[in-house]
N, C-alpha and C. Protein backbone atom coordinates (compact mmCIF):
# COMPACT_ATOMS: atom_id res chain seq x y z
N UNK A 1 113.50 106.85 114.99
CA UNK A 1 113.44 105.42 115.29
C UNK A 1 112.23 104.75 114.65
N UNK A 2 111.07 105.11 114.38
CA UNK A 2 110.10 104.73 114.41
C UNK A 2 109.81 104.86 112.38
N UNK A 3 109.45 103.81 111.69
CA UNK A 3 109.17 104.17 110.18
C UNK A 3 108.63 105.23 109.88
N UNK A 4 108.76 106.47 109.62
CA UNK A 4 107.74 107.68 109.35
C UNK A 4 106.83 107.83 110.50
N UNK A 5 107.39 107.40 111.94
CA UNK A 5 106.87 108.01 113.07
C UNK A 5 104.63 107.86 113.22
N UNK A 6 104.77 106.53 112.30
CA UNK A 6 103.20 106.53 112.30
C UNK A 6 102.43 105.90 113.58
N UNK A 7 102.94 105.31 114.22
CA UNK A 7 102.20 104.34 115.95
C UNK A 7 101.95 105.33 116.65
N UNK A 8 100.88 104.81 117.48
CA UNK A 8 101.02 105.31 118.51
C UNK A 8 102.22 105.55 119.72
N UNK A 9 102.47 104.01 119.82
CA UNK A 9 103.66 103.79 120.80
C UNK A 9 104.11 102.31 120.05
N UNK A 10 105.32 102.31 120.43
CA UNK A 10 105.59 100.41 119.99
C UNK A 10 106.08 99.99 121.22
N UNK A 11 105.81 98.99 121.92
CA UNK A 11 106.23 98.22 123.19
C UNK A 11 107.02 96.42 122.49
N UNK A 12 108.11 97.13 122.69
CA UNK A 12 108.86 95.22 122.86
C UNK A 12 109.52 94.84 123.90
N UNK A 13 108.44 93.76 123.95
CA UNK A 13 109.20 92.67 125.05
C UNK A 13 109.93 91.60 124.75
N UNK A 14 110.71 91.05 126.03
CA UNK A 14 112.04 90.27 125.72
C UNK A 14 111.19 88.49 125.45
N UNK A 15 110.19 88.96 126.01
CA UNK A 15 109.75 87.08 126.25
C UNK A 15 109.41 87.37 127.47
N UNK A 16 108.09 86.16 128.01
CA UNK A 16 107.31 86.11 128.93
C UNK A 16 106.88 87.17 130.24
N UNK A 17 106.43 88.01 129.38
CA UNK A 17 105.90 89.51 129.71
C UNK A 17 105.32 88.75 131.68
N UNK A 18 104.75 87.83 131.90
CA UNK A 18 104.64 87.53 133.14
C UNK A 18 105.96 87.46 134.38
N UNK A 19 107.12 86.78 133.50
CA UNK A 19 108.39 86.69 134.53
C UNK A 19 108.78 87.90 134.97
N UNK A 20 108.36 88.98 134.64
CA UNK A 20 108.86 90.57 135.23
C UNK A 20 108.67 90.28 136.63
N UNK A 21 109.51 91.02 137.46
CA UNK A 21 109.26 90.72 139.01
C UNK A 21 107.67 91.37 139.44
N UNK A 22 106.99 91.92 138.68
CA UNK A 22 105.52 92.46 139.21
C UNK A 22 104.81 91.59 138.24
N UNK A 23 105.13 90.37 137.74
CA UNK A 23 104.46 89.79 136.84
C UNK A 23 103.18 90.22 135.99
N UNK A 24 104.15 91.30 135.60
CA UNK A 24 103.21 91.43 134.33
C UNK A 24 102.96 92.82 133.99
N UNK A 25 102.51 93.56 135.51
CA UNK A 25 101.70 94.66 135.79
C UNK A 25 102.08 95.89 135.29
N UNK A 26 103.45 96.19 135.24
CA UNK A 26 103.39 97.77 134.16
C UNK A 26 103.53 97.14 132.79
N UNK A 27 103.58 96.14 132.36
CA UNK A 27 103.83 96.02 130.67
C UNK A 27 102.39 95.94 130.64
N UNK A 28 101.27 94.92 131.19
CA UNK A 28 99.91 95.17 131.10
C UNK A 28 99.57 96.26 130.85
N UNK A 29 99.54 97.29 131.79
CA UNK A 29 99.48 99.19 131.73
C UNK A 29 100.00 99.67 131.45
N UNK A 30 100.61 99.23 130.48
CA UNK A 30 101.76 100.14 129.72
C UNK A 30 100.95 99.65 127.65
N UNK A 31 100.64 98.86 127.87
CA UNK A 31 99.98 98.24 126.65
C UNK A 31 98.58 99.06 126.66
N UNK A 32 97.81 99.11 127.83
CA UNK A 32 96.27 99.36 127.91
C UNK A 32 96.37 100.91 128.47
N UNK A 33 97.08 102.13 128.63
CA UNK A 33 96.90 102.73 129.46
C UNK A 33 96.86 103.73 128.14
N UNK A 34 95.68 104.93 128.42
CA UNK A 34 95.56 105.54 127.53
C UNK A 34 94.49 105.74 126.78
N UNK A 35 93.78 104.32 126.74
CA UNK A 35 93.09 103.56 125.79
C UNK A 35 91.37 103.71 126.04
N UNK A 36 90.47 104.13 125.50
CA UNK A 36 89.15 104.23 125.92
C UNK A 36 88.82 102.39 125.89
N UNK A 37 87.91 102.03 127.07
CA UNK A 37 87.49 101.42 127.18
C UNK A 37 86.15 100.53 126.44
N UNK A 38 86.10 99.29 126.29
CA UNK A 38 86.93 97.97 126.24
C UNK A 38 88.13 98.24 125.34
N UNK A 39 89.68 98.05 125.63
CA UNK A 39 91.02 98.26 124.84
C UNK A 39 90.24 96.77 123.53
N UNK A 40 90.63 96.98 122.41
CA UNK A 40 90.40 95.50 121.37
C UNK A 40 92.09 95.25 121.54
N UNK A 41 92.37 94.14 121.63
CA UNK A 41 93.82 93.70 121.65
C UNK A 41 93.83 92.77 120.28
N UNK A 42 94.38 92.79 119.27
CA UNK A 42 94.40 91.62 118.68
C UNK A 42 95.74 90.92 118.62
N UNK A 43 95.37 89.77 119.03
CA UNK A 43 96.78 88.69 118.39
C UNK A 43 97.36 88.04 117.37
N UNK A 44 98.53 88.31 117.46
CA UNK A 44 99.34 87.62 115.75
C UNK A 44 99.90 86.67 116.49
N UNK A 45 99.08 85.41 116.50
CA UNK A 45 100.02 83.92 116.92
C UNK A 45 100.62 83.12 115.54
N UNK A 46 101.08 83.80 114.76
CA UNK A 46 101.47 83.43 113.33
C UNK A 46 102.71 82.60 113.55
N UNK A 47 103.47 82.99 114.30
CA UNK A 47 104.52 82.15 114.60
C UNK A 47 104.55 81.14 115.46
N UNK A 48 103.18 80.60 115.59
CA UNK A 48 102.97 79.43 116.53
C UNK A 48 101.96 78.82 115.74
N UNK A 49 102.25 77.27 116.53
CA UNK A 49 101.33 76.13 115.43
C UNK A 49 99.70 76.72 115.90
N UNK A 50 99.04 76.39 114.73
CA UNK A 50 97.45 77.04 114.99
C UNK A 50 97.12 76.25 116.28
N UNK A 51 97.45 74.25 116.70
CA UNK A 51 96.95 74.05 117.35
C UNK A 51 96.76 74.82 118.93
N UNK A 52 97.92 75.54 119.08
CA UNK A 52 98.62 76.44 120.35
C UNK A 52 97.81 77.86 120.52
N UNK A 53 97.08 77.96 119.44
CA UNK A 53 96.45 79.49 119.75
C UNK A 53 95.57 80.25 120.71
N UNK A 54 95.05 79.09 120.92
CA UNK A 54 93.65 79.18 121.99
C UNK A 54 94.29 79.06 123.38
N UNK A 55 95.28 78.39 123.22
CA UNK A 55 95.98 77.89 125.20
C UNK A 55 96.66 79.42 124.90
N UNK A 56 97.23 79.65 123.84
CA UNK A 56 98.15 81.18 123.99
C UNK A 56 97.93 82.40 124.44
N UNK A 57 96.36 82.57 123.75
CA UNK A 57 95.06 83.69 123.93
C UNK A 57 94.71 83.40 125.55
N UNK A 58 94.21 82.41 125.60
CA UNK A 58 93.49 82.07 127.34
C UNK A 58 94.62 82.72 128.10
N UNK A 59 96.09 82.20 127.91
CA UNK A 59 97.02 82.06 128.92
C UNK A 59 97.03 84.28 129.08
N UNK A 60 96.97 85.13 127.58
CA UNK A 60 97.41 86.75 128.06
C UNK A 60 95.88 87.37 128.48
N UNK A 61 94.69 86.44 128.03
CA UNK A 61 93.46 86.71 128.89
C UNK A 61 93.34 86.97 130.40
N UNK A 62 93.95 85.99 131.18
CA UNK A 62 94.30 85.35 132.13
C UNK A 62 95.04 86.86 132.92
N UNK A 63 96.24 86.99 132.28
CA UNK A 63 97.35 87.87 132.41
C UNK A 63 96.48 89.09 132.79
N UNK A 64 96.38 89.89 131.71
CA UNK A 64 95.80 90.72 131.50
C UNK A 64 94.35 90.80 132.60
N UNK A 65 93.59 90.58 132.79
CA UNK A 65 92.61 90.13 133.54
C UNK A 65 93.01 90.12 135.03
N UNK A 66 94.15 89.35 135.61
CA UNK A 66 94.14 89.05 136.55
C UNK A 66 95.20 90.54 137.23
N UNK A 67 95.95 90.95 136.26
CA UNK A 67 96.68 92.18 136.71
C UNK A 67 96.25 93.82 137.00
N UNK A 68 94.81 93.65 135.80
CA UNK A 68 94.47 95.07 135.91
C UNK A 68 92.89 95.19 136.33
N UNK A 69 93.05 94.77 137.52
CA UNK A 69 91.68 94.55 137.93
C UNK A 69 90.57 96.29 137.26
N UNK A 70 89.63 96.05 137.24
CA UNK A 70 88.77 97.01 137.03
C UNK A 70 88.85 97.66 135.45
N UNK A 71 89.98 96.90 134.54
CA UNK A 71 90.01 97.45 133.36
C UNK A 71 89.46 96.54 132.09
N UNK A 72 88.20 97.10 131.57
CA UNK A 72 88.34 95.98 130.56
C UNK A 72 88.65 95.87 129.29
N UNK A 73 88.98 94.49 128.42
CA UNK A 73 90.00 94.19 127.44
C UNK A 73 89.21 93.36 126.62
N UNK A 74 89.01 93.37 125.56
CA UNK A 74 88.37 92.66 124.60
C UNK A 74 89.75 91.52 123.27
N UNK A 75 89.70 90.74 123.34
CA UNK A 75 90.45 89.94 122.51
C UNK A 75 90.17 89.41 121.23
N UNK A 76 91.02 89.86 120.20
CA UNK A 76 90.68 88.41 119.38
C UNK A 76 92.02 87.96 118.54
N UNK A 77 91.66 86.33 118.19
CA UNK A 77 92.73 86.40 117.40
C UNK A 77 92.78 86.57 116.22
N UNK A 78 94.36 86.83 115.46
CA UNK A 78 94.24 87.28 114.15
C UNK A 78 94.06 86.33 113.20
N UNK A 79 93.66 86.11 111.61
CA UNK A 79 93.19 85.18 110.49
C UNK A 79 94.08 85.85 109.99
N UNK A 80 94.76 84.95 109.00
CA UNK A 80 95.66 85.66 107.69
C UNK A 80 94.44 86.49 106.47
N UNK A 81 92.99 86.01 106.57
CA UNK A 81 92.57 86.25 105.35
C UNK A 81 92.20 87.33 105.67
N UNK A 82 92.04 87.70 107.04
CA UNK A 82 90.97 89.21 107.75
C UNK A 82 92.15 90.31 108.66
N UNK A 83 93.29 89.72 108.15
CA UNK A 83 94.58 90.49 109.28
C UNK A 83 93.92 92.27 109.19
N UNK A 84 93.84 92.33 107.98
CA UNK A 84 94.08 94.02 107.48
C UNK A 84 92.58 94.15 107.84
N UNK A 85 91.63 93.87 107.98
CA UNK A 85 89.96 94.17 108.79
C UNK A 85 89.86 94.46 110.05
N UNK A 86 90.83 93.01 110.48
CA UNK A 86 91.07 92.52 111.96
C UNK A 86 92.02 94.15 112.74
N UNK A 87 92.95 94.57 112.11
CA UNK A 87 93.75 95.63 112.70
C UNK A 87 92.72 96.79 112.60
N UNK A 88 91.97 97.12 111.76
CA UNK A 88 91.31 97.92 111.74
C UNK A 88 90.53 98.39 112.99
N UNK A 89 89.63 96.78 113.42
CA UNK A 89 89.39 96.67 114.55
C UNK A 89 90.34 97.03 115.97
N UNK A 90 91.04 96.52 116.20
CA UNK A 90 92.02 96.97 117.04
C UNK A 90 92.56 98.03 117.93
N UNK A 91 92.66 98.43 119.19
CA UNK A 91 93.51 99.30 119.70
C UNK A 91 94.79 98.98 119.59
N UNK A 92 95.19 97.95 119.59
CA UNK A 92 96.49 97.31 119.95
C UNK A 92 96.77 96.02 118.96
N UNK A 93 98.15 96.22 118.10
CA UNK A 93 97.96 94.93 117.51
C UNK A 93 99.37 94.58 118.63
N UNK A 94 99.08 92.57 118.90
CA UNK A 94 100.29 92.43 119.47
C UNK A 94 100.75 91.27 119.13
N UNK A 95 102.01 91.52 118.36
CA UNK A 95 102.30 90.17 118.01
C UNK A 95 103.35 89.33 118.61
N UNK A 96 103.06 88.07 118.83
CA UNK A 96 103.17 86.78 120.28
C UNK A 96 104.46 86.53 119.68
N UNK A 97 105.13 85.86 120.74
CA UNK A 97 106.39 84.62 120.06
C UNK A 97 105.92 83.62 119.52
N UNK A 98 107.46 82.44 119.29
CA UNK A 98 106.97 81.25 118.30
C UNK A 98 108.44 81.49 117.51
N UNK A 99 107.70 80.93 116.45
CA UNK A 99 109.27 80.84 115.84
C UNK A 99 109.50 82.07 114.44
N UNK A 100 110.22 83.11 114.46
CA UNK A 100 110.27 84.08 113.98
C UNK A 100 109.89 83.87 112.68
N UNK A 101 111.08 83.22 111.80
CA UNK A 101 110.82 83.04 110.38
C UNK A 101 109.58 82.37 110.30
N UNK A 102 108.86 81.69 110.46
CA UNK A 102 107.10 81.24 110.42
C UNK A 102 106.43 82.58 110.32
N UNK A 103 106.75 83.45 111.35
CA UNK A 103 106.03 84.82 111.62
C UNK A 103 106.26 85.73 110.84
N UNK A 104 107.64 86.03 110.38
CA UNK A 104 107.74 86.61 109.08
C UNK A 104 107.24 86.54 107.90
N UNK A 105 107.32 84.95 107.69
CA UNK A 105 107.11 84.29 106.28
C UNK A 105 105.06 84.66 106.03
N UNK A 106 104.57 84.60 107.04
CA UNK A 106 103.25 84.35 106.83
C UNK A 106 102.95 86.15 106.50
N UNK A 107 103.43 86.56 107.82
CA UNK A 107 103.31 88.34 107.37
C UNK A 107 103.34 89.08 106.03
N UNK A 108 104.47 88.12 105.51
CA UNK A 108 105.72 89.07 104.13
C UNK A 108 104.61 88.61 103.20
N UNK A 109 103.12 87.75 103.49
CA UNK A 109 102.29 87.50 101.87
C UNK A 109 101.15 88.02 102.26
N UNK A 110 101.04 88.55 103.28
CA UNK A 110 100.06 89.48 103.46
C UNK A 110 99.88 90.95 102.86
N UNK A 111 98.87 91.45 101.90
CA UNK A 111 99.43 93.06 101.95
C UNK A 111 98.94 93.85 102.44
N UNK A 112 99.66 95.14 102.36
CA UNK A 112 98.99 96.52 103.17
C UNK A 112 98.81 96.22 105.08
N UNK A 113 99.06 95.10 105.19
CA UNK A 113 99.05 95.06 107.11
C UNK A 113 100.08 96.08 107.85
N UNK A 114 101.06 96.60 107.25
CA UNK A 114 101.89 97.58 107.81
C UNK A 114 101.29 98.74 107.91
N UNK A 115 100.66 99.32 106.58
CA UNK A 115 100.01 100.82 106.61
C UNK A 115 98.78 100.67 107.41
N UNK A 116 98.36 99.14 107.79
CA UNK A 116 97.08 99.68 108.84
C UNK A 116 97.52 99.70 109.80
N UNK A 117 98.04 99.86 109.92
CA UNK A 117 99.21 99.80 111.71
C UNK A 117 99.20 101.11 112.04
N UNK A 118 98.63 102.17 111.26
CA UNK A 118 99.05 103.52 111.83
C UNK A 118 97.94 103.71 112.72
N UNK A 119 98.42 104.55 113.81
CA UNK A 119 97.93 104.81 114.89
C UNK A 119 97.38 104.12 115.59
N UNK A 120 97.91 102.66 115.85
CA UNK A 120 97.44 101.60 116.50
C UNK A 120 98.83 101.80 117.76
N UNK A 121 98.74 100.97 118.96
CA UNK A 121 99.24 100.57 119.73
C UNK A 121 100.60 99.43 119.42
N UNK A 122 101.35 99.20 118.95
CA UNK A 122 102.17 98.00 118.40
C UNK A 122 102.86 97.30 119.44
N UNK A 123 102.87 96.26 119.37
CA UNK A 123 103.45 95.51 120.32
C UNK A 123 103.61 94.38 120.19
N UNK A 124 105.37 93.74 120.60
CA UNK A 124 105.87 92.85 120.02
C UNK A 124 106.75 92.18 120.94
N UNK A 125 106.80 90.44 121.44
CA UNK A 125 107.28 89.78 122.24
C UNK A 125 108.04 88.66 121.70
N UNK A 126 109.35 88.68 121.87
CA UNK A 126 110.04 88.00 121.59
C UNK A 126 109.97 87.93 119.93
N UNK A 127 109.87 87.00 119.00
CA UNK A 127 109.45 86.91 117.98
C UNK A 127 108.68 87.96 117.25
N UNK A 128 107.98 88.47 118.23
CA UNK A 128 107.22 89.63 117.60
C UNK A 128 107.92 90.50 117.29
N UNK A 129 109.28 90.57 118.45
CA UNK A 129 110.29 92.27 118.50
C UNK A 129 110.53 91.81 117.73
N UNK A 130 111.26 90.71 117.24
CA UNK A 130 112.19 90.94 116.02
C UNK A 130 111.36 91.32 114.63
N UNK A 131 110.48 90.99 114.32
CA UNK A 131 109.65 91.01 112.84
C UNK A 131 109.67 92.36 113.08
N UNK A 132 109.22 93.27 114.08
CA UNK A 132 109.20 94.58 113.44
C UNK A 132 110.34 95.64 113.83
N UNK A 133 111.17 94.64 113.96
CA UNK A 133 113.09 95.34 113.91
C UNK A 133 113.57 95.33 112.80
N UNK A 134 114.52 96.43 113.08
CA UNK A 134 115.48 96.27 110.97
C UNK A 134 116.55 94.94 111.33
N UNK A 135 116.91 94.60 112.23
CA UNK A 135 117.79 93.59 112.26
C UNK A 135 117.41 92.88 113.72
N UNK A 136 117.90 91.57 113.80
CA UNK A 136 117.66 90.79 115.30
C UNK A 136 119.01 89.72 115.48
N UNK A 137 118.77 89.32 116.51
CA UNK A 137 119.51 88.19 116.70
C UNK A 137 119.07 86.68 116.35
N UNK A 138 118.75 85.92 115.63
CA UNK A 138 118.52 84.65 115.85
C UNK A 138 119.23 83.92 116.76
N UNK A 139 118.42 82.84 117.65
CA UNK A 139 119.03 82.30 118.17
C UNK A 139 119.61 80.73 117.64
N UNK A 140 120.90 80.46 117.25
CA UNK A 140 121.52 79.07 116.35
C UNK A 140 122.37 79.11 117.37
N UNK A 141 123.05 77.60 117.04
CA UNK A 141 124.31 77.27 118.11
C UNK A 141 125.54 78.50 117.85
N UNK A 142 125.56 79.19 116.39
CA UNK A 142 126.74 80.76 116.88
C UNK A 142 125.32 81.76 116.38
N UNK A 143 125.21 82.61 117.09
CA UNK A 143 123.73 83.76 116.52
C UNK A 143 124.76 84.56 115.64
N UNK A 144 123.57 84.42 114.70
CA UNK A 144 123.66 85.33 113.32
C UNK A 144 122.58 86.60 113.42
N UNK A 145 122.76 87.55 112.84
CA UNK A 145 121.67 88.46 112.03
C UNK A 145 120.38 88.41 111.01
N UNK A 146 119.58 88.78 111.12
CA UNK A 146 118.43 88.34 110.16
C UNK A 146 117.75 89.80 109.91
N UNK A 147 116.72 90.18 109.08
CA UNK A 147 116.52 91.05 108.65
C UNK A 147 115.08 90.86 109.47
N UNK A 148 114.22 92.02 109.86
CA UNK A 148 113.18 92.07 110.07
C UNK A 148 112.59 93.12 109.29
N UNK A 149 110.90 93.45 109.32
CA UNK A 149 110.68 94.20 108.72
C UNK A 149 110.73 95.71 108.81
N UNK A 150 111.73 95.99 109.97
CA UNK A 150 111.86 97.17 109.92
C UNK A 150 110.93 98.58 110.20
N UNK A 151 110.01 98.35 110.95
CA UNK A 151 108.79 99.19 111.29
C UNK A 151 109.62 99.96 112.40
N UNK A 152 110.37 99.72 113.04
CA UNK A 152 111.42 100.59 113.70
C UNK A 152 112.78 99.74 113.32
N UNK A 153 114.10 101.32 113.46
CA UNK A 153 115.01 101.10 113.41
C UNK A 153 115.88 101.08 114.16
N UNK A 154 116.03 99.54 115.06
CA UNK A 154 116.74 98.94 116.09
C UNK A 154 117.23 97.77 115.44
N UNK A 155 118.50 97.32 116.76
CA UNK A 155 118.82 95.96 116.68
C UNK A 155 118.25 95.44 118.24
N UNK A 156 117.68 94.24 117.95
CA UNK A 156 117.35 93.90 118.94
C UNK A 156 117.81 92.30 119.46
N UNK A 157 117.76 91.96 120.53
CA UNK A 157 117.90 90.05 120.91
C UNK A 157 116.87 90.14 122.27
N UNK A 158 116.09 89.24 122.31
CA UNK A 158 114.78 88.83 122.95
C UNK A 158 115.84 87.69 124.17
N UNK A 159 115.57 87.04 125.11
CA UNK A 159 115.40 86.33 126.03
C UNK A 159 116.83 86.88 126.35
N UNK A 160 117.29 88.09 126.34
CA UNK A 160 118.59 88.37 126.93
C UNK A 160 119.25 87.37 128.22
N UNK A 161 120.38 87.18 127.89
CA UNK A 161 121.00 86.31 129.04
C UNK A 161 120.43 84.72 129.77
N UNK A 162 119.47 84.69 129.09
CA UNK A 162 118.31 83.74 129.27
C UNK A 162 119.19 82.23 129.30
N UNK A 163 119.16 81.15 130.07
CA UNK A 163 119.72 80.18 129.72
C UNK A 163 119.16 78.85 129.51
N UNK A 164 117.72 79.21 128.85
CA UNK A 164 117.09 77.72 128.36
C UNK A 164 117.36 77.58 126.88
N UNK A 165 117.97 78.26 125.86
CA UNK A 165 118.49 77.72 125.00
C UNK A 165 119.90 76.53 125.39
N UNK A 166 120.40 76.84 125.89
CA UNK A 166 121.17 75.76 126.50
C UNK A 166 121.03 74.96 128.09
N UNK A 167 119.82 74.45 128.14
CA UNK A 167 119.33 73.69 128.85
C UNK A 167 119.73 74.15 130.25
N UNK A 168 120.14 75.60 130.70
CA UNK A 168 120.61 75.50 132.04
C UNK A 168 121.57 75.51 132.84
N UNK A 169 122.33 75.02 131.17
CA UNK A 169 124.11 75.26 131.55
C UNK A 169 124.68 76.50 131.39
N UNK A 170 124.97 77.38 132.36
CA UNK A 170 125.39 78.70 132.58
C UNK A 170 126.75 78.85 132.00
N UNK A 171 127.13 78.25 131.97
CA UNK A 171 128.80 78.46 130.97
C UNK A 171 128.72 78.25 129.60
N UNK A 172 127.72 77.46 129.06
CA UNK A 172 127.55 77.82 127.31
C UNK A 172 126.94 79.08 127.29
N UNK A 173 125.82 79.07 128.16
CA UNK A 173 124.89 80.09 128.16
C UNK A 173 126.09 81.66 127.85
N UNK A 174 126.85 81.78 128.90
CA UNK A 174 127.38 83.14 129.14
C UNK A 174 128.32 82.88 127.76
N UNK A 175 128.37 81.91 126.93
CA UNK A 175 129.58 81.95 125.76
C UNK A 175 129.12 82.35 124.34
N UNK A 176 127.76 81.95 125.02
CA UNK A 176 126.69 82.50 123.79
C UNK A 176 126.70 84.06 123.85
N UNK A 177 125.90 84.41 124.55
CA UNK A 177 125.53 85.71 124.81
C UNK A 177 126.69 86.57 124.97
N UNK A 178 128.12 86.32 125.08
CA UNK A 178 129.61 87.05 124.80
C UNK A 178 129.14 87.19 122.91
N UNK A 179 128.86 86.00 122.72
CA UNK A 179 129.20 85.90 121.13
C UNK A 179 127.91 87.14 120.67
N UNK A 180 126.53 87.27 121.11
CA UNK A 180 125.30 87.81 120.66
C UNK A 180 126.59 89.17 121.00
N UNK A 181 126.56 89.48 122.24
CA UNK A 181 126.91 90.97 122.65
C UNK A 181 128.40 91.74 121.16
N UNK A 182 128.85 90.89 120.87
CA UNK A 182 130.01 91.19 119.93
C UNK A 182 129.49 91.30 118.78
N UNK A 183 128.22 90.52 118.67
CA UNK A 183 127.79 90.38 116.90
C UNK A 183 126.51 91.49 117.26
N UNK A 184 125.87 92.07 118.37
CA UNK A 184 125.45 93.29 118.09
C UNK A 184 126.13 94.65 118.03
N UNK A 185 127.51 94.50 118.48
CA UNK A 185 128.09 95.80 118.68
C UNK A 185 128.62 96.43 117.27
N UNK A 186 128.61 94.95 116.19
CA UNK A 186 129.03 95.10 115.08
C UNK A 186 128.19 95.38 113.90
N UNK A 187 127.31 95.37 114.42
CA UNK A 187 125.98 95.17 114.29
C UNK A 187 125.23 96.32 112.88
N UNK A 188 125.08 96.94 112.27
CA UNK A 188 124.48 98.49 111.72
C UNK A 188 124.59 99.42 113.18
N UNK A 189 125.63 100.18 113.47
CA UNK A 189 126.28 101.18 113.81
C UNK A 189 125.55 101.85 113.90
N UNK A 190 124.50 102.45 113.59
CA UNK A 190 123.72 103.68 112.98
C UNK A 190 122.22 102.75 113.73
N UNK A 191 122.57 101.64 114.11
CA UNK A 191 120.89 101.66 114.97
C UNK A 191 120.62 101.59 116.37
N UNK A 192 120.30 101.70 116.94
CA UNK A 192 120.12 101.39 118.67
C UNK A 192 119.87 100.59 118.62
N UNK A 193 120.80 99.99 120.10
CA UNK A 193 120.65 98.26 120.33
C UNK A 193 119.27 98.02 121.12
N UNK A 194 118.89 97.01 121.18
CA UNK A 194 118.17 96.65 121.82
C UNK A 194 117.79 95.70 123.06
N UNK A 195 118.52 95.15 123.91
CA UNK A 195 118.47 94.58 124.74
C UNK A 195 118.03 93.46 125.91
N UNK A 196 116.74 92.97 125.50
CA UNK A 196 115.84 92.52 126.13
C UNK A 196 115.78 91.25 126.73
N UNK A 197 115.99 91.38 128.20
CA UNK A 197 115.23 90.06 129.24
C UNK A 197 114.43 89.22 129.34
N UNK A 198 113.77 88.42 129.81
CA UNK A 198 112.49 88.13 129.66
C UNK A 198 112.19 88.69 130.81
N UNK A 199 110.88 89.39 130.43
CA UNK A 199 109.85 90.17 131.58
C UNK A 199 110.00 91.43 130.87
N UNK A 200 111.14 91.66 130.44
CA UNK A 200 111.52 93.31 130.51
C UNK A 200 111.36 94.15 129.25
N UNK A 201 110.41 95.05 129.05
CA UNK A 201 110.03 95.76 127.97
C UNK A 201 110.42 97.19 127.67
N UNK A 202 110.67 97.81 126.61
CA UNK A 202 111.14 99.43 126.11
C UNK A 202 109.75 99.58 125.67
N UNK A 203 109.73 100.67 125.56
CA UNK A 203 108.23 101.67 125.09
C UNK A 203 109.19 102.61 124.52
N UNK A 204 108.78 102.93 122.47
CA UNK A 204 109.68 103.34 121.85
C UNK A 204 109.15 104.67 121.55
């Protein structure tokens, strides 16, 4: 599953790692557990407008902080010009939601950020799962397939069953997600699906 088996672990979540019914608390320790102390976490908010980065960072500070009392976590966020320095630094790289293709596009002109990834912690939410999936779901009014970069070999769809792409209305909602569930089954045959809720994370 894993590209030449180089991570430590890869953790993807579906979207808003807080809505888990323990809000938060085994994906927190499941990210940090292991880890000699202060864990460095760094963030890839690449797929979010720069102005959003700082409320984004505060908001898994917050998280993180408020769930694992007695553990501490050092943050920073990532620069496109220092990504491959910045991981170096790192226990954990984790990259945030936003809007995928932004997150791709900025990644795919970066080089060598994949090979520093070895033996780091990887971890990827919503937007994040998909960039380092061989395939995902986009979400459009019918979901299509998109290519990710493939650092593991899954298919994955983030906010499973989720119904704020359609404002709430539970009957587009369930007509959608008939349509996602058919266009993953058809999906590359040869990869494990991927599944994901919001709250709800695999450790690969």
């Amino acid at each position: 599953m894993f590209n030449g088996n180089m991570y430590k672990k890869v953790i993807l979540n579906g979207g808003y790692p807080d809505r888990a019914p323990d809000g938060g608390l085994a994906f927190c320790r499941e990210v940090t557990g292991g880890l000699s102390q202060p864990v460095k976490i760094l963030e890839c908010l690449f797929g979010r407008e720069k102005n959003t980065w700082d409320s984004a960072l505060k908001k898994d500070v917050e998280l993180f902080h408020n769930v694992l009392a007695g553990v501490q976590v050092e943050f920073q966020i990532a620069k496109e010009r220092t990504l491959v320095d910045q991981i170096g630094w790192a226990d954990v790289v984790y990259f945030r939601g936003g809007y995928t293709q932004r997150l791709y596009d900025v990644l795919s002109v970066i080089p060598q950020w994949q090979d520093a990834l070895k033996n780091k912690v990887v971890v990827g939410s919503s937007a994040g799962a998909y960039i380092l999936s061989e395939v995902y779901v986009h979400a459009a009014e019918k979901p299509e397939a998109r290519k990710g970069f493939g650092l593991v070999q899954i298919k994955t769809v983030a906010h499973y069953r989720s119904t704020f792409f359609h404002n709430g209305d539970h009957d587009k909602a369930r007509q959608y997600w008939d349509m996602v569930d058919e266009l993953l089954e058809n999906l590359g045959p040869h990869l494990e699906m991927m599944k994901l809720g919001e709250g709800e994370f695999r450790v690969l």
